[in-house]
PDB file of N, CA and C in Angstrom:
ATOM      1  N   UNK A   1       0.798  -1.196   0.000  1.00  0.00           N
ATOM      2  CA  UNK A   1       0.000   0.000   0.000  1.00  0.00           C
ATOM      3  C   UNK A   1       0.846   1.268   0.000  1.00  0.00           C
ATOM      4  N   UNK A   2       2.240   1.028   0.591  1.00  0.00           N
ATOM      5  CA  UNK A   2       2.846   2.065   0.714  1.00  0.00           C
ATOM      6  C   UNK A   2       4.351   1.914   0.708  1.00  0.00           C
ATOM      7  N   UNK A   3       4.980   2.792  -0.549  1.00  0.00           N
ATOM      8  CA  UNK A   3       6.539   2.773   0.191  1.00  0.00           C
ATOM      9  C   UNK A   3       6.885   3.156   0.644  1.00  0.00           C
ATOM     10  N   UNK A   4       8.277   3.061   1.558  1.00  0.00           N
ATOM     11  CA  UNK A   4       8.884   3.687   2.571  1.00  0.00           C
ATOM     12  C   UNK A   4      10.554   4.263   1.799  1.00  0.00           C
ATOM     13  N   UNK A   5      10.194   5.716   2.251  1.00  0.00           N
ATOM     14  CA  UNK A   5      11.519   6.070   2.003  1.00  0.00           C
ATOM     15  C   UNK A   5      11.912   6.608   2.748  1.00  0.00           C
ATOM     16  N   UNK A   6      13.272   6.938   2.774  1.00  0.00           N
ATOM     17  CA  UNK A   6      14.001   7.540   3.899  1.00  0.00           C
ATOM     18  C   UNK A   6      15.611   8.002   2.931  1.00  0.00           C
ATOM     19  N   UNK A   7      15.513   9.099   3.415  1.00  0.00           N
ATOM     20  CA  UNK A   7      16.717  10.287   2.844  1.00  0.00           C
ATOM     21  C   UNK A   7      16.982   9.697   1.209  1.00  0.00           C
ATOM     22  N   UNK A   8      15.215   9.781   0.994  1.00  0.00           N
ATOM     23  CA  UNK A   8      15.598  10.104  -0.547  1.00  0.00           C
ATOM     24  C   UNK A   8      15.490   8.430  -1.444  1.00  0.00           C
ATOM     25  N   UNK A   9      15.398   7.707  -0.425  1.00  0.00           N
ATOM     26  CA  UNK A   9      15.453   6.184  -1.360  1.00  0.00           C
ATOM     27  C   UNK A   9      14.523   5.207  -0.373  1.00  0.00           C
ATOM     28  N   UNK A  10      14.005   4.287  -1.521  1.00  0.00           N
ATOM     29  CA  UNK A  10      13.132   3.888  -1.034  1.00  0.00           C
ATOM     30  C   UNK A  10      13.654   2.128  -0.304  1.00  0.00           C
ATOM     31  N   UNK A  11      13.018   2.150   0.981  1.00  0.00           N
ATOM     32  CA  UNK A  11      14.159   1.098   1.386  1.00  0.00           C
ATOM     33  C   UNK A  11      12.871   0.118   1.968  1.00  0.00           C
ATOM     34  N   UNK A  12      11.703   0.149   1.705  1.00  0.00           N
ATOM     35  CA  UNK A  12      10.740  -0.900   2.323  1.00  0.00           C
ATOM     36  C   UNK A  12       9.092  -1.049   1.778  1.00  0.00           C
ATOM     37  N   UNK A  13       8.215  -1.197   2.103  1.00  0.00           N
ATOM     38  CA  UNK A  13       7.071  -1.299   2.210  1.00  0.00           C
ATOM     39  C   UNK A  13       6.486  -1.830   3.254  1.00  0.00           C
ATOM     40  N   UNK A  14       4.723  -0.970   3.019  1.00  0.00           N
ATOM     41  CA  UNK A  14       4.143  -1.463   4.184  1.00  0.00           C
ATOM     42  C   UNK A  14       3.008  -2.052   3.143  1.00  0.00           C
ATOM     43  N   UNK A  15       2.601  -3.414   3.373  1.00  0.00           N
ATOM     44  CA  UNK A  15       1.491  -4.006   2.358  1.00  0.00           C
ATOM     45  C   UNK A  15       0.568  -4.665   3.814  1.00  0.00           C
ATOM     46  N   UNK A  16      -0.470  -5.063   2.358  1.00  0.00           N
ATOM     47  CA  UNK A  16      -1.489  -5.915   3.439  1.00  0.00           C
ATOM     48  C   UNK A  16      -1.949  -7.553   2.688  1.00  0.00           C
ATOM     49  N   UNK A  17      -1.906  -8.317   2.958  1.00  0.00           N
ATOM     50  CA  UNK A  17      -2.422  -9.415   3.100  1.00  0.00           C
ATOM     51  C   UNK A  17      -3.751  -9.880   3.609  1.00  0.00           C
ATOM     52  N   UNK A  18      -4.447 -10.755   3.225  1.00  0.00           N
ATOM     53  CA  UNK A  18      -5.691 -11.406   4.044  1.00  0.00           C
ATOM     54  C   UNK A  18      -6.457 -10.250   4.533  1.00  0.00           C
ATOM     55  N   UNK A  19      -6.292  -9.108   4.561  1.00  0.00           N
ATOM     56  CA  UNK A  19      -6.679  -8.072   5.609  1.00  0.00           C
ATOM     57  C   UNK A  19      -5.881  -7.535   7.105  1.00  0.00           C
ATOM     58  N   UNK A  20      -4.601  -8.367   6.902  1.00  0.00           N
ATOM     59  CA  UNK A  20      -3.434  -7.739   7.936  1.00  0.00           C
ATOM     60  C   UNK A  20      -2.845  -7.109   7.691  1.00  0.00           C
ATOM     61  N   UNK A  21      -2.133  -6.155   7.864  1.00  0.00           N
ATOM     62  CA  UNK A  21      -0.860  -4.958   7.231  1.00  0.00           C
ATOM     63  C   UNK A  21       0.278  -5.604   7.609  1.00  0.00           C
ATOM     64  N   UNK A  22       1.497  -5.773   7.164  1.00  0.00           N
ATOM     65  CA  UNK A  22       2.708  -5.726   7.333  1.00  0.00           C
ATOM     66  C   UNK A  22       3.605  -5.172   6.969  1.00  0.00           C
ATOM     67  N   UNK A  23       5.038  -5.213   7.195  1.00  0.00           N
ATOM     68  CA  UNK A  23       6.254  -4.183   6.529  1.00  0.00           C
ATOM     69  C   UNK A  23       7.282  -5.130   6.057  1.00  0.00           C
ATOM     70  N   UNK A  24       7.577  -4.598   4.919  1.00  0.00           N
ATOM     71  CA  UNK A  24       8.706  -5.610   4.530  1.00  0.00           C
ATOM     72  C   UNK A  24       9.857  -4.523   4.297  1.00  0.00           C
ATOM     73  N   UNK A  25      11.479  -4.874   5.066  1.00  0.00           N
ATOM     74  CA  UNK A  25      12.258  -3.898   4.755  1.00  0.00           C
ATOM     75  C   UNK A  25      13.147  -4.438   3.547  1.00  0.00           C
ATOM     76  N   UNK A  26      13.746  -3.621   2.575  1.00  0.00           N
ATOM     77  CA  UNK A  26      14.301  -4.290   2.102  1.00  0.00           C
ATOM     78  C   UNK A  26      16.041  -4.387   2.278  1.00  0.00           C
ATOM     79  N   UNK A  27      16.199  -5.588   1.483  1.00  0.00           N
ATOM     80  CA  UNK A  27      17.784  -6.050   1.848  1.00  0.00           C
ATOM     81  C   UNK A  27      19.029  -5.261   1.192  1.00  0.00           C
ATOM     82  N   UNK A  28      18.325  -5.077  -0.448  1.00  0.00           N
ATOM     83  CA  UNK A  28      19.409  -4.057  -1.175  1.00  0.00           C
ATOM     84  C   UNK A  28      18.526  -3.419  -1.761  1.00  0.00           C
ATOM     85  N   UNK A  29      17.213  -3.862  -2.368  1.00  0.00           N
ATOM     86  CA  UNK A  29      16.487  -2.573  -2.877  1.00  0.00           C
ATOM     87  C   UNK A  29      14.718  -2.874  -3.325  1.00  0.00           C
ATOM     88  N   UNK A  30      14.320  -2.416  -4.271  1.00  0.00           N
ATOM     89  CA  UNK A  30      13.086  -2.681  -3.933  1.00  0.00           C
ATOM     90  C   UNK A  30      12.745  -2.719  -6.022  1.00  0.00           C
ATOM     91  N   UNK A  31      11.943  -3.667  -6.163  1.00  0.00           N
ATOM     92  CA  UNK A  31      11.538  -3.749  -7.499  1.00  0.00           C
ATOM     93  C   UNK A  31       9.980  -3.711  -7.569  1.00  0.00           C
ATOM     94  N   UNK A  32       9.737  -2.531  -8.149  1.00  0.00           N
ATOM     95  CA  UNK A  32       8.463  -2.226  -8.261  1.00  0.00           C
ATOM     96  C   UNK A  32       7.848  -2.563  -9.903  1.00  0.00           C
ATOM     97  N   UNK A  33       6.896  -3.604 -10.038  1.00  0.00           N
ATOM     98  CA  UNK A  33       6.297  -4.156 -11.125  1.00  0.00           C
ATOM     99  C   UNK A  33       4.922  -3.927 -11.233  1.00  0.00           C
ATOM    100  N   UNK A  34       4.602  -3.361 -12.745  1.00  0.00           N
ATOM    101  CA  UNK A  34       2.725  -3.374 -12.773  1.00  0.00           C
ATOM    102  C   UNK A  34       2.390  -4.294 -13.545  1.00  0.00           C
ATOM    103  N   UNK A  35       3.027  -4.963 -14.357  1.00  0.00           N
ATOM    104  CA  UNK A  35       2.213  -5.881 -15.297  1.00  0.00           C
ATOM    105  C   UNK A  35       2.968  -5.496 -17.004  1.00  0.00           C
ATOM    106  N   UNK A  36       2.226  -5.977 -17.821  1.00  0.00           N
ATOM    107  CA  UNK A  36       2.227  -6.175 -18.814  1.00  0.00           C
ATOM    108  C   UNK A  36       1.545  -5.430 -19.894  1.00  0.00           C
ATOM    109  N   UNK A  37       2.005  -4.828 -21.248  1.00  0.00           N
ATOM    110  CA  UNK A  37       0.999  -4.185 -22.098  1.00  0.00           C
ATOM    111  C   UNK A  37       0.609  -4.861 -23.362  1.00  0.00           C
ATOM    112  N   UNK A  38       1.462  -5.701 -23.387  1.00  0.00           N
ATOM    113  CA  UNK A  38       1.357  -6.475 -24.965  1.00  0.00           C
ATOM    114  C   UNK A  38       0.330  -6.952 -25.399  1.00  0.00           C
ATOM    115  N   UNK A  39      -1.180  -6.631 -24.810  1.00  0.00           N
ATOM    116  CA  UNK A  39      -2.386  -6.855 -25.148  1.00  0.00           C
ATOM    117  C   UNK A  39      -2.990  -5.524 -25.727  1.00  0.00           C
ATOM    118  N   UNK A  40      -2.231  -4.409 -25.860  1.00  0.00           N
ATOM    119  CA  UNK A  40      -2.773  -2.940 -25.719  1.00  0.00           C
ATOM    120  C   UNK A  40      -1.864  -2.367 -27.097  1.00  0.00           C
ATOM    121  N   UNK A  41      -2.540  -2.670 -28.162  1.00  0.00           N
ATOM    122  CA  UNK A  41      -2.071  -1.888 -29.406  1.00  0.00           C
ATOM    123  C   UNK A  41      -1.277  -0.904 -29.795  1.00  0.00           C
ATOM    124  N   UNK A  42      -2.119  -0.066 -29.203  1.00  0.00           N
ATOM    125  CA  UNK A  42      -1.318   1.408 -29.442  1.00  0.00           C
ATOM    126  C   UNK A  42      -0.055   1.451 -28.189  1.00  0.00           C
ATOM    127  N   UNK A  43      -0.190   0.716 -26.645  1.00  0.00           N
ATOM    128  CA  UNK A  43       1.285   0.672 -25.911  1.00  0.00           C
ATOM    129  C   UNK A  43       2.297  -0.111 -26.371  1.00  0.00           C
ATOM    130  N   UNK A  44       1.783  -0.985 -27.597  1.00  0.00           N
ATOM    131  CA  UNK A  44       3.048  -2.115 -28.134  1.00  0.00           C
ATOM    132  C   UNK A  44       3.731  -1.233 -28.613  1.00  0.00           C
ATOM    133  N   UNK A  45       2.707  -0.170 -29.709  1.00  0.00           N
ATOM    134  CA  UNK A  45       3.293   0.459 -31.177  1.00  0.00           C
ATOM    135  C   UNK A  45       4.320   1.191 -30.323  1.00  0.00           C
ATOM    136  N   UNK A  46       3.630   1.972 -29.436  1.00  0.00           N
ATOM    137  CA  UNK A  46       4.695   3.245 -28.774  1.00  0.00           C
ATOM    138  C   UNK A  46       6.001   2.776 -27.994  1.00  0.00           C
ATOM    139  N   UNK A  47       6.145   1.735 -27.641  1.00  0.00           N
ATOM    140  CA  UNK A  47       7.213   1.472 -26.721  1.00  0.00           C
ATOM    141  C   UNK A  47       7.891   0.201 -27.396  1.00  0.00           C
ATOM    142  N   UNK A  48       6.933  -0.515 -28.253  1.00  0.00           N
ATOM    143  CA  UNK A  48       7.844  -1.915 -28.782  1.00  0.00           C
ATOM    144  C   UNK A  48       7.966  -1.459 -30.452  1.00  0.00           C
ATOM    145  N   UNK A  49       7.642  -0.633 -30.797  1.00  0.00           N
ATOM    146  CA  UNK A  49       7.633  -0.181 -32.234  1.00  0.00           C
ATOM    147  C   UNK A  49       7.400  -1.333 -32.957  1.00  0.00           C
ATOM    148  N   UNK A  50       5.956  -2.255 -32.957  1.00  0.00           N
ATOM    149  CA  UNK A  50       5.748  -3.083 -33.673  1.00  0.00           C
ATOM    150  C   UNK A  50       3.954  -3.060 -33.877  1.00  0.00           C
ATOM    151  N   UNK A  51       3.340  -3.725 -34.561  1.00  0.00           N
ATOM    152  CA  UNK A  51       1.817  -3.601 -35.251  1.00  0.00           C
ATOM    153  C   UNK A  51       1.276  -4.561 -34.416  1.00  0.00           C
ATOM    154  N   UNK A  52       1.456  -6.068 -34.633  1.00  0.00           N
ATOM    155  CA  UNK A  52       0.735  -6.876 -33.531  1.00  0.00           C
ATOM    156  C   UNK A  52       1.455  -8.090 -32.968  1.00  0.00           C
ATOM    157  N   UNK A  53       1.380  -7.491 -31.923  1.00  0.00           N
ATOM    158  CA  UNK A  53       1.951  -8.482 -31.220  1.00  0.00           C
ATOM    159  C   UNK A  53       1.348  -9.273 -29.795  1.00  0.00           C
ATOM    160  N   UNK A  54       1.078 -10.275 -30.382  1.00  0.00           N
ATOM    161  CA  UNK A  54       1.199 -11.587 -29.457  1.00  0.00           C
ATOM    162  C   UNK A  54       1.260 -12.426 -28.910  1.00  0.00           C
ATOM    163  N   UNK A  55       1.546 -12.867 -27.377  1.00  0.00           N
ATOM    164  CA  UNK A  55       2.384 -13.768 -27.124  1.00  0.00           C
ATOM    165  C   UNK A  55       1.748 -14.549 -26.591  1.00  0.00           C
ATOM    166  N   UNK A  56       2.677 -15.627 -25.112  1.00  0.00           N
ATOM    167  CA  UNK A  56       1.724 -16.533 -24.198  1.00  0.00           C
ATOM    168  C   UNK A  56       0.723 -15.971 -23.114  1.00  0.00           C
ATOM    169  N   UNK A  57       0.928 -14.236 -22.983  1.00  0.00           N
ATOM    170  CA  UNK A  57       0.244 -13.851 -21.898  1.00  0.00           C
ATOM    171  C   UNK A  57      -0.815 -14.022 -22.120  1.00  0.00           C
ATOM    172  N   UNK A  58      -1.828 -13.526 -21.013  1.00  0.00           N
ATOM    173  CA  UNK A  58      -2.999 -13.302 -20.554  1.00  0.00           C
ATOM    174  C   UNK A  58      -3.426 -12.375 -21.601  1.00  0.00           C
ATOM    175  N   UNK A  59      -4.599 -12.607 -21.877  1.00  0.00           N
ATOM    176  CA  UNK A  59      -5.014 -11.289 -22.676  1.00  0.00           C
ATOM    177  C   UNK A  59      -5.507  -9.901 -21.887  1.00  0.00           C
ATOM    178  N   UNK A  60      -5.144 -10.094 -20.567  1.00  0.00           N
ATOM    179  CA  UNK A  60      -6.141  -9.159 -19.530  1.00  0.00           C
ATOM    180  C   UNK A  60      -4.454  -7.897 -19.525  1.00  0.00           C
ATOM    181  N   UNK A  61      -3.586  -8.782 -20.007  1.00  0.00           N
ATOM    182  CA  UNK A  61      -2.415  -7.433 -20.120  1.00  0.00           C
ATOM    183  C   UNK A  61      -2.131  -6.282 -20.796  1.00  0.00           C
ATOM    184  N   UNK A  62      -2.927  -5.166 -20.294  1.00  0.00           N
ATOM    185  CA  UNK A  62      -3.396  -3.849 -21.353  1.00  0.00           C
ATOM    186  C   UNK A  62      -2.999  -3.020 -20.891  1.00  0.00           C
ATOM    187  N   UNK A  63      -1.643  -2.827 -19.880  1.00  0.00           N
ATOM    188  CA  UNK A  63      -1.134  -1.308 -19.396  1.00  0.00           C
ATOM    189  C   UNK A  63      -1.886  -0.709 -18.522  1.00  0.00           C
ATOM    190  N   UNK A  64      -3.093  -1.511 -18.431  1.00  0.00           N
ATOM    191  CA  UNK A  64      -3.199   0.065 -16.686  1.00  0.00           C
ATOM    192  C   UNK A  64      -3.070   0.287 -15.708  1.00  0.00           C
ATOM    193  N   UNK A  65      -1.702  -0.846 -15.388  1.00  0.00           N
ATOM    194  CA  UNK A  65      -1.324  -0.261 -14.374  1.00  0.00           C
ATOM    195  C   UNK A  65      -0.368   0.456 -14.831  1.00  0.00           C
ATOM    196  N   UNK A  66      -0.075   0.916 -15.705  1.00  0.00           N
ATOM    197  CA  UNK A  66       1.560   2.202 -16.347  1.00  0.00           C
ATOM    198  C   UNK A  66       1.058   3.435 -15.908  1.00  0.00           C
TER     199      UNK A  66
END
């Protein structure tokens, strides 16, 4: 739900599970992922410079989380 930074870098999170909150600190750093666009036409064209493309994903992969 939330990252944690401190002097400028981000060194943890606080998430929730099941409906519990917890904190996870991290060890060297933190990788933040939304998903996939290669279901989303016009985000292939703009960022993969190609017409159609696709693959084994999900078709539910359309960029909104970007």
């Amino acid at each position: 739900r939330r990252l944690i930074v401190e002097n400028g870098r981000v060194v943890g999170l606080r998430a929730e599970r099941d409906g519990k909150a917890f904190f996870v600190r991290a060890g060297k750093g933190v990788l933040l992922a939304s998903g996939g666009f290669e279901w989303n036409p016009e985000m292939a064209r703009k960022f993969m410079n190609v017409r159609d493309l696709r693959g084994m994903s999900p078709n539910s992969l359309e960029g909104d989380g970007h």
